[in-house]
Structure formats: C-alpha cells, structure tokens
Protein backbone atom coordinates (compact mmCIF):
# COMPACT_ATOMS: atom_id res chain seq x y z
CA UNK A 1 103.89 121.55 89.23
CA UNK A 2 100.65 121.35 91.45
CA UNK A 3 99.80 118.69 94.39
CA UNK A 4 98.05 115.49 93.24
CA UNK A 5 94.86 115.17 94.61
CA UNK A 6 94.93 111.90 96.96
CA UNK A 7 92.55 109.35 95.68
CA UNK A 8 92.56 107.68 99.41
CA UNK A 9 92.39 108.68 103.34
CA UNK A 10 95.61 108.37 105.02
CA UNK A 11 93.68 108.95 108.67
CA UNK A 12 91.31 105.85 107.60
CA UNK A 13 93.86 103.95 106.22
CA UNK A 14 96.17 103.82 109.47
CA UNK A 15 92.52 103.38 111.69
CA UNK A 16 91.71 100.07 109.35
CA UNK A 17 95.01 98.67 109.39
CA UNK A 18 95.44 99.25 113.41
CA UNK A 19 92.03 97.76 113.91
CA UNK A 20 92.89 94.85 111.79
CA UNK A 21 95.94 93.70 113.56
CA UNK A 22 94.31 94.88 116.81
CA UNK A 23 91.64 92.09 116.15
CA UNK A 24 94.43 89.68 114.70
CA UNK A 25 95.90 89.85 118.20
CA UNK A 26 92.37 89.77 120.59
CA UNK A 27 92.28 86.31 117.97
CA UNK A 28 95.94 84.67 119.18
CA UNK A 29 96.71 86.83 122.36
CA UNK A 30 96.59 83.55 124.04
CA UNK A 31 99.47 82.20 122.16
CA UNK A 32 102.14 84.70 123.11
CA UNK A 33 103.32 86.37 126.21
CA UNK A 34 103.01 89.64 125.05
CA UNK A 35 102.11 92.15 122.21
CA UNK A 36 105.70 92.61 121.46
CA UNK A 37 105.95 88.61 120.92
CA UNK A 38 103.04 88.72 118.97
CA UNK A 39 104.46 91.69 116.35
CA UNK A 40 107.98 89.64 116.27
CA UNK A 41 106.20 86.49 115.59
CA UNK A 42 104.07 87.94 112.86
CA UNK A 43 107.04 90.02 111.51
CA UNK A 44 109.13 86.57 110.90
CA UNK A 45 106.32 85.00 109.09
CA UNK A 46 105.70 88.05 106.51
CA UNK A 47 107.58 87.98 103.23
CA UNK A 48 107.37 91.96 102.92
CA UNK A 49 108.97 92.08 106.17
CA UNK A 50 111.40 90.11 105.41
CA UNK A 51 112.09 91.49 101.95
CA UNK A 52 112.25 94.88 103.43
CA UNK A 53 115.13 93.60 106.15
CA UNK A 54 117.10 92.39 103.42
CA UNK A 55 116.66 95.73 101.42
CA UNK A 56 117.46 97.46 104.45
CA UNK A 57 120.66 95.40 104.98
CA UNK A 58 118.84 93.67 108.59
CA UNK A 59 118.47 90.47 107.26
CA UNK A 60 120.63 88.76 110.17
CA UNK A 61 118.51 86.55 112.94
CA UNK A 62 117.83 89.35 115.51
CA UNK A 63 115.09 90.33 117.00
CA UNK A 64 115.23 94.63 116.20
C-alpha cells in the first residue's frame, strides 16, 4: 500500500483559513471584549460546532 499523493496544501490551507477569521475579527472586534469572546460567540452560532459538541458528548451550555 503506497501514500496518496495530496491533491491540496495543508501549510496554505491553515494560512487561508487563519487569515480569514483573522479578517472576520479586524471586521467585529468592536463588538466583543476580547478574541476569546469573539471565538465563543462565533463557535455558538456554527452548526458544525455544534454538531461536533454533541458528537463529542459536550453538548451542555458551557463555555470549554
């Protein structure tokens, strides 16, 4: 059994997605107190998120 080649750039891939919720933020940082409000807030409005805490057995109201 041989390695698959990768038909994407994991390096790229992490750089797009941090710039995109870097801009996401520069674009509401006025609406939270901090970064780590920001990621909770966004967190409770995603439905992967919150499909994943329910996989994962965190589906209870907390904020880890």
């Amino acid at each position: 059994m041989g390695t698959k080649t990768k038909t994407f750039d994991c390096v790229e891939m992490k750089d797009r997605i941090q710039a995109e919720i870097r801009a996401d933020y520069e674009a509401h940082k006025d609406e939270f107190p901090s970064f780590l409000d920001f990621v909770r807030a966004r967190n409770r409005d995603s439905e992967w998120v919150q499909r994943m805490r329910k996989k994962l057995g965190w589906d209870k109201d907390t904020e880890s």
